[in-house]
Protein backbone atom coordinates (compact mmCIF):
# COMPACT_ATOMS: atom_id res chain seq x y z
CA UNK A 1 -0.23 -118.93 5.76
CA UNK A 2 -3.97 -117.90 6.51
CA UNK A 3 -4.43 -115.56 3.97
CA UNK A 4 -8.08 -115.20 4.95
CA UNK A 5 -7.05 -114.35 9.09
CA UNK A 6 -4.25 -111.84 7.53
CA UNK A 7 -6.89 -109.83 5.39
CA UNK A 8 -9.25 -109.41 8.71
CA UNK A 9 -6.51 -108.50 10.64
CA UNK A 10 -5.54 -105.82 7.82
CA UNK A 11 -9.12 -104.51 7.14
CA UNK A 12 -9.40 -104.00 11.05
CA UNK A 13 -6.76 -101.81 11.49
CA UNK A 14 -7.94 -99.83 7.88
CA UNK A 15 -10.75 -99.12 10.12
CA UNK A 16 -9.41 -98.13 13.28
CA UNK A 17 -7.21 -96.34 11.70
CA UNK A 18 -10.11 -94.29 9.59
CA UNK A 19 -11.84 -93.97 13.20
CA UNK A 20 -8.60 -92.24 14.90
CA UNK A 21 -7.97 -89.97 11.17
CA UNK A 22 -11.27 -88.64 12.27
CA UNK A 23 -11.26 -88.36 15.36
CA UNK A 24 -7.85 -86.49 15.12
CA UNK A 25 -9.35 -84.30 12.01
CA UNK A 26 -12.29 -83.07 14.50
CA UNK A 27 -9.82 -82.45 17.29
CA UNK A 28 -7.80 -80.12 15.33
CA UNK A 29 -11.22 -78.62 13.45
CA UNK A 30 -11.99 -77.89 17.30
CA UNK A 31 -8.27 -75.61 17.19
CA UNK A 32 -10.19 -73.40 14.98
CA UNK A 33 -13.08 -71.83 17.11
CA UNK A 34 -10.26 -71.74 20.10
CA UNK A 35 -7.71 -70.37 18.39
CA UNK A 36 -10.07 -67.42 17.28
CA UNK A 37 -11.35 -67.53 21.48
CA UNK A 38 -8.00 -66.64 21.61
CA UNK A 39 -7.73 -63.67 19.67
CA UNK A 40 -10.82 -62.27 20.89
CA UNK A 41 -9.33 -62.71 24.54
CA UNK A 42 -6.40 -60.60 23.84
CA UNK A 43 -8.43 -58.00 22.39
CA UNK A 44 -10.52 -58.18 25.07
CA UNK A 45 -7.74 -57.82 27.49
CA UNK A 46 -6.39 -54.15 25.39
CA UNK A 47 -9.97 -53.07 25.67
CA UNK A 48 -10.42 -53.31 29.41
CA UNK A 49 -6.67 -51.75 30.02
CA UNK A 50 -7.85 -49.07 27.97
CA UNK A 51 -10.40 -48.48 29.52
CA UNK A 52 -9.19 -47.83 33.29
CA UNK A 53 -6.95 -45.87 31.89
CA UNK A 54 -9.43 -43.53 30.13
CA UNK A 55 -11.55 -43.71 33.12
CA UNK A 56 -8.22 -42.52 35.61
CA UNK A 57 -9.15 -39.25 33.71
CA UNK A 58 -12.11 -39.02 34.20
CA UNK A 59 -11.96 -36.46 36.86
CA UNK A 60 -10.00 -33.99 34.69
CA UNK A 61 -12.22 -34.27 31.72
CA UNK A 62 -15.66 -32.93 33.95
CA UNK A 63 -13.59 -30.72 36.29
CA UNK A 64 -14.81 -32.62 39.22
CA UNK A 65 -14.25 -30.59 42.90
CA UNK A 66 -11.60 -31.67 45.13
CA UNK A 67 -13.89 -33.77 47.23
CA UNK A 68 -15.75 -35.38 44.45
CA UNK A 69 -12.33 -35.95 43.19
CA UNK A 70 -11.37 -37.97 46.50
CA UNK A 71 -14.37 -39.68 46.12
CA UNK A 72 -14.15 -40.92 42.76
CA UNK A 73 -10.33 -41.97 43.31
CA UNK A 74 -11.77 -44.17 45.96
CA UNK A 75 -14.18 -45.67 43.88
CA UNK A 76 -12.02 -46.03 40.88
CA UNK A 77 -9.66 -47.77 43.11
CA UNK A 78 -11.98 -50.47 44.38
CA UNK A 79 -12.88 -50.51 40.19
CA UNK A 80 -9.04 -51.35 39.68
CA UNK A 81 -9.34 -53.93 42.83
CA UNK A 82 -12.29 -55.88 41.55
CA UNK A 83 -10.62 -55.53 37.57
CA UNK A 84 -7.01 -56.64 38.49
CA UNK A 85 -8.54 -59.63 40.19
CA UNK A 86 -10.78 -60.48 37.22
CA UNK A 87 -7.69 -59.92 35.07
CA UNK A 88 -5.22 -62.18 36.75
CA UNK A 89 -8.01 -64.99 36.35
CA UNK A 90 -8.30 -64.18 32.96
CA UNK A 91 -4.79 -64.14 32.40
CA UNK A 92 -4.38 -67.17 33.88
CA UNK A 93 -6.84 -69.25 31.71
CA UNK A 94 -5.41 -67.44 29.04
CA UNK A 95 -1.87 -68.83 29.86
CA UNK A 96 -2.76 -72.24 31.06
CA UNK A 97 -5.10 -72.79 27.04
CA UNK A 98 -1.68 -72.41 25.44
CA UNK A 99 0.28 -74.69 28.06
CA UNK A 100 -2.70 -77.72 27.88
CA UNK A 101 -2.07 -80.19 25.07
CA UNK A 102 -6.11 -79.70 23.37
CA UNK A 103 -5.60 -82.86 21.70
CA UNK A 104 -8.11 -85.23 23.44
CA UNK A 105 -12.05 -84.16 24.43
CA UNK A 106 -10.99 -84.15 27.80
CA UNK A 107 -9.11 -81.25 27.41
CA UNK A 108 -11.70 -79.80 25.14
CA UNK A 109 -14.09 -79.75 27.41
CA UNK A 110 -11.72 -78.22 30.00
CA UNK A 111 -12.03 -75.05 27.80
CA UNK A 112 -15.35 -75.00 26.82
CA UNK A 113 -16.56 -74.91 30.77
CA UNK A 114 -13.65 -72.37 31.85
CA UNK A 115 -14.14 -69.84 28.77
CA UNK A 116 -17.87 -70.30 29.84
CA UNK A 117 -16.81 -69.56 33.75
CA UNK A 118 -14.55 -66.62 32.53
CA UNK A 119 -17.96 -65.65 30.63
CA UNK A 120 -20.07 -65.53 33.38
CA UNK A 121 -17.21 -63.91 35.70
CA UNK A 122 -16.83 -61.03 33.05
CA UNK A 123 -20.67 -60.29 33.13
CA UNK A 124 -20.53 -60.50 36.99
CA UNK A 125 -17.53 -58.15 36.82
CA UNK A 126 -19.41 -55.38 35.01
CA UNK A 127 -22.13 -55.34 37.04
CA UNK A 128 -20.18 -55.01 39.75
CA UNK A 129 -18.63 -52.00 37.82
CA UNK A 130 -22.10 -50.61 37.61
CA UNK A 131 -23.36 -50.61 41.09
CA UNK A 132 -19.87 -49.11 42.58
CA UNK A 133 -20.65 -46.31 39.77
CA UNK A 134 -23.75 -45.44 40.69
CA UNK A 135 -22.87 -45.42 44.05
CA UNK A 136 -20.00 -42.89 43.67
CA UNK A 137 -22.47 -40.98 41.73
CA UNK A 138 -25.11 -41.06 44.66
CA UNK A 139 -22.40 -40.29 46.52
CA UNK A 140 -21.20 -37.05 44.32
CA UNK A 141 -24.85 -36.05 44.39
CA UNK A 142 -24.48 -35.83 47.87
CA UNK A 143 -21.43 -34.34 48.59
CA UNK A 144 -21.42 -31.17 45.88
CA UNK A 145 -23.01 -28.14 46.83
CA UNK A 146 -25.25 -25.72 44.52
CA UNK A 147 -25.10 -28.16 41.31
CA UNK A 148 -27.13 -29.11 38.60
CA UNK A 149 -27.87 -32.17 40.18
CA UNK A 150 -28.39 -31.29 43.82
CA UNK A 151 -31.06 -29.21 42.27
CA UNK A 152 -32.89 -32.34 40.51
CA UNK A 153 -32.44 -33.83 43.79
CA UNK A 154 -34.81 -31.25 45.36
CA UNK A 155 -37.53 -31.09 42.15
CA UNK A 156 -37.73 -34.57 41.32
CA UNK A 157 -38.97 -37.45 43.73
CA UNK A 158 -36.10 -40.22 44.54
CA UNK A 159 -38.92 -43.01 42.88
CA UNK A 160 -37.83 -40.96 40.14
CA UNK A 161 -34.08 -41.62 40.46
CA UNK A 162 -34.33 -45.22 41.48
CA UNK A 163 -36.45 -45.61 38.35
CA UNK A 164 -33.31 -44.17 36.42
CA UNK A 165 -30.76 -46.25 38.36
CA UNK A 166 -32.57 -49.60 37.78
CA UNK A 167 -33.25 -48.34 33.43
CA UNK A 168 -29.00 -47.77 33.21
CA UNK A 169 -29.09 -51.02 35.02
CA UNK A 170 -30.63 -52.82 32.96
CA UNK A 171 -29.77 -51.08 29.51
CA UNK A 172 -25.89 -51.87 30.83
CA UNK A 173 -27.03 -55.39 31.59
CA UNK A 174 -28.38 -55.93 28.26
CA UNK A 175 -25.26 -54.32 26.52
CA UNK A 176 -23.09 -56.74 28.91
CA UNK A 177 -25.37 -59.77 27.33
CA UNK A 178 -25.42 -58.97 24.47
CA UNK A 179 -21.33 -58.19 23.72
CA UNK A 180 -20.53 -61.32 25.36
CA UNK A 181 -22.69 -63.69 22.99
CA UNK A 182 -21.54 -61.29 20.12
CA UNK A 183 -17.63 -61.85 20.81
CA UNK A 184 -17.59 -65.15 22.51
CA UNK A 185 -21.09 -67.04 21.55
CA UNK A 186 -20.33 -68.17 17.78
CA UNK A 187 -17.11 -69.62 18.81
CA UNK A 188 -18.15 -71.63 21.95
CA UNK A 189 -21.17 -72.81 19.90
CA UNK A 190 -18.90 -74.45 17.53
CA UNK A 191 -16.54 -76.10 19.96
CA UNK A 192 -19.14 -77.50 21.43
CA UNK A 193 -20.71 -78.93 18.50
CA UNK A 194 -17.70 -80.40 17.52
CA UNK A 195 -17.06 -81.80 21.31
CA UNK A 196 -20.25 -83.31 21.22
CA UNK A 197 -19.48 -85.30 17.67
CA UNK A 198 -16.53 -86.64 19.25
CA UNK A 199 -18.47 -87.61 22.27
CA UNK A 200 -21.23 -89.57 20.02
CA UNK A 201 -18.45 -91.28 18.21
């Protein structure tokens, strides 16, 4: 018996095995940051219901005029349109996260890109949110007769309004930015630290 050959052959697989123990242990360290994706998802998903259904009442709540009201059902509707679109996406990668084995980088990384895709479509998805608002509120403006703001219309230039159009745009954008790094940022960070360990090793 080759006593010496046996004792390679045996420290070898102490090592490989030591490498995969590892590589395994960083795998399911990488469960962490996506199960908590996870959770922020689903609150995510409660806070956006609630919201179209708080804004569905939004016509009762400032007493809006029958044809303002008409108006803003048409907008809110396109709002719904654009959200249940967004929302079926979501739901989707939602689904398909629990359905994908995320035990190899491959898969990993097949989260870390979509949840930053879902990211960027969320962001896209409020803007879009903002524009059709302020364009149902040009729109009001417009359409009501003897108001507050048909009056500002007539004292104040429309550089003036624009100016305040492109502030709440950008105030909202900010907001946007800055909610998405808040509830999503930490957690991708970390996944992808630990994706790129496992792609050094």
């Amino acid at each position: 018996m080759n006593f010496d050959k046996m004792k390679d052959e045996w420290n070898n697989n102490e090592a490989l095995s030591s490498e995969i123990t590892a590589e395994v242990l960083k795998v399911k360290e990488a469960q962490t940051p996506i199960d908590k994706i996870r959770r922020q998802m689903k609150h995510e998903f409660k806070y956006q219901i609630l919201s179209l259904i708080i804004m569905a009442f939004v016509p009762k709540l400032f007493n809006f005029s029958s044809d303002v009201n008409i108006t803003y059902l048409v907008y809110y509707g396109i709002i719904v349109a654009f959200c249940t679109h967004y929302f079926y996406k979501f739901y989707n990668f939602y689904k398909h996260s629990y359905d994908l084995s995320l035990d190899s980088r491959k898969n990993l990384l097949w989260f870390y890109y979509e949840m930053k895709l879902n990211i960027e479509l969320y962001k896209a998805l409020n803007y879009i949110i903002i524009f059709i608002m302020l364009s149902f509120c040009a729109t009001a403006l417009f359409i009501t007769k003897d108001n507050l703001l048909q009056k500002l219309l007539i004292k104040m230039p429309m550089i003036y309004l624009a100016i305040n159009a492109f502030i709440t745009i950008l105030i909202i954008g900010i907001i946007t930015e800055f909610w998405a790094r808040f509830y999503y940022g930490k957690h991708i960070k970390n996944l992808k630290v630990i994706i790129d360990s496992l792609d050094e090793e």
